[in-house]
Structure formats: C-alpha cells, structure tokens
Protein backbone atom coordinates (compact mmCIF):
# COMPACT_ATOMS: atom_id res chain seq x y z
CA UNK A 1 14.60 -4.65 -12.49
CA UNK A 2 15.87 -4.73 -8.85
CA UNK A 3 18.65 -5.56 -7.60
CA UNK A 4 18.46 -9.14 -5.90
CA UNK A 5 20.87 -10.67 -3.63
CA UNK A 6 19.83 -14.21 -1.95
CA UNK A 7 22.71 -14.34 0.32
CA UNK A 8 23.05 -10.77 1.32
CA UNK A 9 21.65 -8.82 3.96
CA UNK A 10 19.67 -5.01 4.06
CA UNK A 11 19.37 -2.82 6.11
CA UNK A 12 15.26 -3.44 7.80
CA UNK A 13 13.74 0.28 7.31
CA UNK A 14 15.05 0.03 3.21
CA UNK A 15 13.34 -3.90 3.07
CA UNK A 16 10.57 -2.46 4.41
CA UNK A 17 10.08 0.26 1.56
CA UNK A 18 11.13 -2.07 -0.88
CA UNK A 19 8.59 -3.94 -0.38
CA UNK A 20 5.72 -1.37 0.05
CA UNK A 21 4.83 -2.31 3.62
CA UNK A 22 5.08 1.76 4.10
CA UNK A 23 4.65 4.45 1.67
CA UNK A 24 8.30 6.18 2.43
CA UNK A 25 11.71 4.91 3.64
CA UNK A 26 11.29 8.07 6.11
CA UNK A 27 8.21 6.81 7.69
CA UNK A 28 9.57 3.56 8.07
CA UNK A 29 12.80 4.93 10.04
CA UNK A 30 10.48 6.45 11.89
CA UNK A 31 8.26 3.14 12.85
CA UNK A 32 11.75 1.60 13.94
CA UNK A 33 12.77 4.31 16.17
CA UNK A 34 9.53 4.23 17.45
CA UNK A 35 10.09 0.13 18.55
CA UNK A 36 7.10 -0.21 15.88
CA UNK A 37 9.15 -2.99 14.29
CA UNK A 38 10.28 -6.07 15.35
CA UNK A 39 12.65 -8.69 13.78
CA UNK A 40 12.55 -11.89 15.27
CA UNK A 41 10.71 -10.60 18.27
CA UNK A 42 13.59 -7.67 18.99
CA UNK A 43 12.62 -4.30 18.73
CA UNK A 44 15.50 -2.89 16.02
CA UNK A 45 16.86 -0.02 15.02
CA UNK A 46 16.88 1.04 11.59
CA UNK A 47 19.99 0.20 9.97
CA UNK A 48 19.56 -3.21 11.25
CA UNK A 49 20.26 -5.76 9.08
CA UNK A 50 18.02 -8.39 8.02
CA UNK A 51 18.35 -11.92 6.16
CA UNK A 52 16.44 -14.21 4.12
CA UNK A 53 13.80 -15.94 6.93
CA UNK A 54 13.61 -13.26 9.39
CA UNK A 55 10.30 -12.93 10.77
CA UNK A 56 9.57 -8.50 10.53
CA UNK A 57 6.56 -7.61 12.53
CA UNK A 58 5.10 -4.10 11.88
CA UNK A 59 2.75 -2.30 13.98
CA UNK A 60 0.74 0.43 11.74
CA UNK A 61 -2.56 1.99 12.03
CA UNK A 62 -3.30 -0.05 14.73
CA UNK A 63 -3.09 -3.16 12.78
CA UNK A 64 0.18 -5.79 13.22
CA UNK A 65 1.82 -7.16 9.68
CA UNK A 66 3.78 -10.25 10.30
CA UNK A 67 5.63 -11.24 7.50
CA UNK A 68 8.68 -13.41 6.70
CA UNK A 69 11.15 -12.06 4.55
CA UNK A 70 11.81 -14.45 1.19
CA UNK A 71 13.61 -12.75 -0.89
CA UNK A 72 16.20 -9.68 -0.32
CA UNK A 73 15.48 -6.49 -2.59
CA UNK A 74 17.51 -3.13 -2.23
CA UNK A 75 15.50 -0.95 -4.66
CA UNK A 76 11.64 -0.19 -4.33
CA UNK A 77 9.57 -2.74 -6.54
CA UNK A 78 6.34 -3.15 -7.97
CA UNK A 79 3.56 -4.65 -5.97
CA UNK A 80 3.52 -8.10 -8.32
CA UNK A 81 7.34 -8.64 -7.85
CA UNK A 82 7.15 -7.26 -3.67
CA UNK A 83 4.39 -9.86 -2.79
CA UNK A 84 6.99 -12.46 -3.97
CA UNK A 85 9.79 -11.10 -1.71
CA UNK A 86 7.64 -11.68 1.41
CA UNK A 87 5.57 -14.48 2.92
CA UNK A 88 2.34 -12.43 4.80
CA UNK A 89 1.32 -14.23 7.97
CA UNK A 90 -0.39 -11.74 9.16
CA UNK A 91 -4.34 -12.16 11.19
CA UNK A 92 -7.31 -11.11 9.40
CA UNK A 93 -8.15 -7.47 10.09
CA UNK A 94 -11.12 -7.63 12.44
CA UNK A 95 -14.49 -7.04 11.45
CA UNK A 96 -15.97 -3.18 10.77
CA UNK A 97 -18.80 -2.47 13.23
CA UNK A 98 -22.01 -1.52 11.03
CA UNK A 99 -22.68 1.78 10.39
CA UNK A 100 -25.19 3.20 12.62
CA UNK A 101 -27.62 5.57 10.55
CA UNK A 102 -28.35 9.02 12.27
CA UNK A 103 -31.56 10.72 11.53
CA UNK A 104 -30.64 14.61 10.07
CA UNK A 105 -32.86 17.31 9.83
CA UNK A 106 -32.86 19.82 6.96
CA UNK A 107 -30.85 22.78 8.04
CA UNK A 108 -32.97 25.63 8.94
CA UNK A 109 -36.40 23.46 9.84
CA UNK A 110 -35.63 24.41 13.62
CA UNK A 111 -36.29 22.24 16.91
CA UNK A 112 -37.91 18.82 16.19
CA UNK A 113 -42.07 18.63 17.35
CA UNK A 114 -42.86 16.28 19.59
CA UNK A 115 -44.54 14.47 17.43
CA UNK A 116 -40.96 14.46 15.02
CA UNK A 117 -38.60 13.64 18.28
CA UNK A 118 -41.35 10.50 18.94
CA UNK A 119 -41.09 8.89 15.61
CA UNK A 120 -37.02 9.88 15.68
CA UNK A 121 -36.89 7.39 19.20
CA UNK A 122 -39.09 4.85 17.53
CA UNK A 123 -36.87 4.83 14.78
CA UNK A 124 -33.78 4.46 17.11
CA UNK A 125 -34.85 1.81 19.15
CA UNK A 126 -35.23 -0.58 16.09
C-alpha cells in the first residue's frame, strides 16, 4: 500500500503522478517547467512542495483539471485509492461538435458526372 503522510508535504510533479493526473513523473516535470501547473494560482516549479488543501490546477490537452489535494501520497496508486487523495473541481469538458459525414467515392470510379456532383450538393446542403 502507499505510503501516506497527513501532515507532510511532496514535492507537486511526484503528487501529480501519484495520483494519475499524468501518465509519467517526466511528463509532469515537464508540465511544471512549462508554467502548465499552478498551485494556489502560482505557477511552480517542480520540486515544489505541496500540502493537504492546496488547490493544483493542470493545463493538459487543452483541457484545465482543478483539483484540491486531500490526501498526501508519495508512491503511484491505483485509480480507486488516487480518486480518494484528490477532490476534482474541475468544468465539464465541452461538448464534441457532430461529426460531419463526407460523401467518398470508390477509388478508381474517376471524376464525379454531373448528375453524381448534383445529388453530392443536395446531399450537403441538408
């Protein structure tokens, strides 16, 4: 089991990890050097150290994580026992924009007829 310690701080690119918010401590050094994290609305470095109630923000794949830390964790943990280290407060993802269908040809049936390119802007228009 990991290693727990309530009144203890970690470093914020290990907590990070721990807690699966990125796949690899590496890529979460990374995020901090590049100001993609923020603890308590300070961009950090990251061997920062972080405490029980700290607010972590994390910019990724365009999408912002807020999340409040609850519990301290030095080792990497499952994803049962890591969604009870951390409070998520983060805004819904917004919606997907429907996928628009595009009419394909058959490879090889050559340049559309005008009767084909006719029905293809009929269809398109709908």
């Amino acid at each position: 089991m990991a290693t727990t310690d309530e009144g203890t701080t970690v470093r914020v690119d290990s907590w990070i990890w721990s807690v699966r918010l990125t796949k690899t401590r590496s890529l979460a050094a990374a995020a901090c050097k590049a100001g993609h994290v923020r603890v308590n609305g300070d961009k950090v470095k990251p061997a920062q150290s972080i405490k029980v109630g700290d607010e972590v923000r994390l910019r990724q794949d365009g999408h912002e994580r807020i999340v409040v830390v609850k519990r301290i964790v030095r080792k990497r943990v499952g994803p049962p026992v890591a969604a009870e280290c951390l409070i998520d407060n983060s805004p819904p993802p917004p919606p997907r924009e429907e996928v628009v269908v595009v009419a394909r040809r058959d490879r090889g049936t050559g340049r559309p007829t005008k009767r084909d390119r006719r029905v293809l802007e009929q269809f398109r228009e709908r």
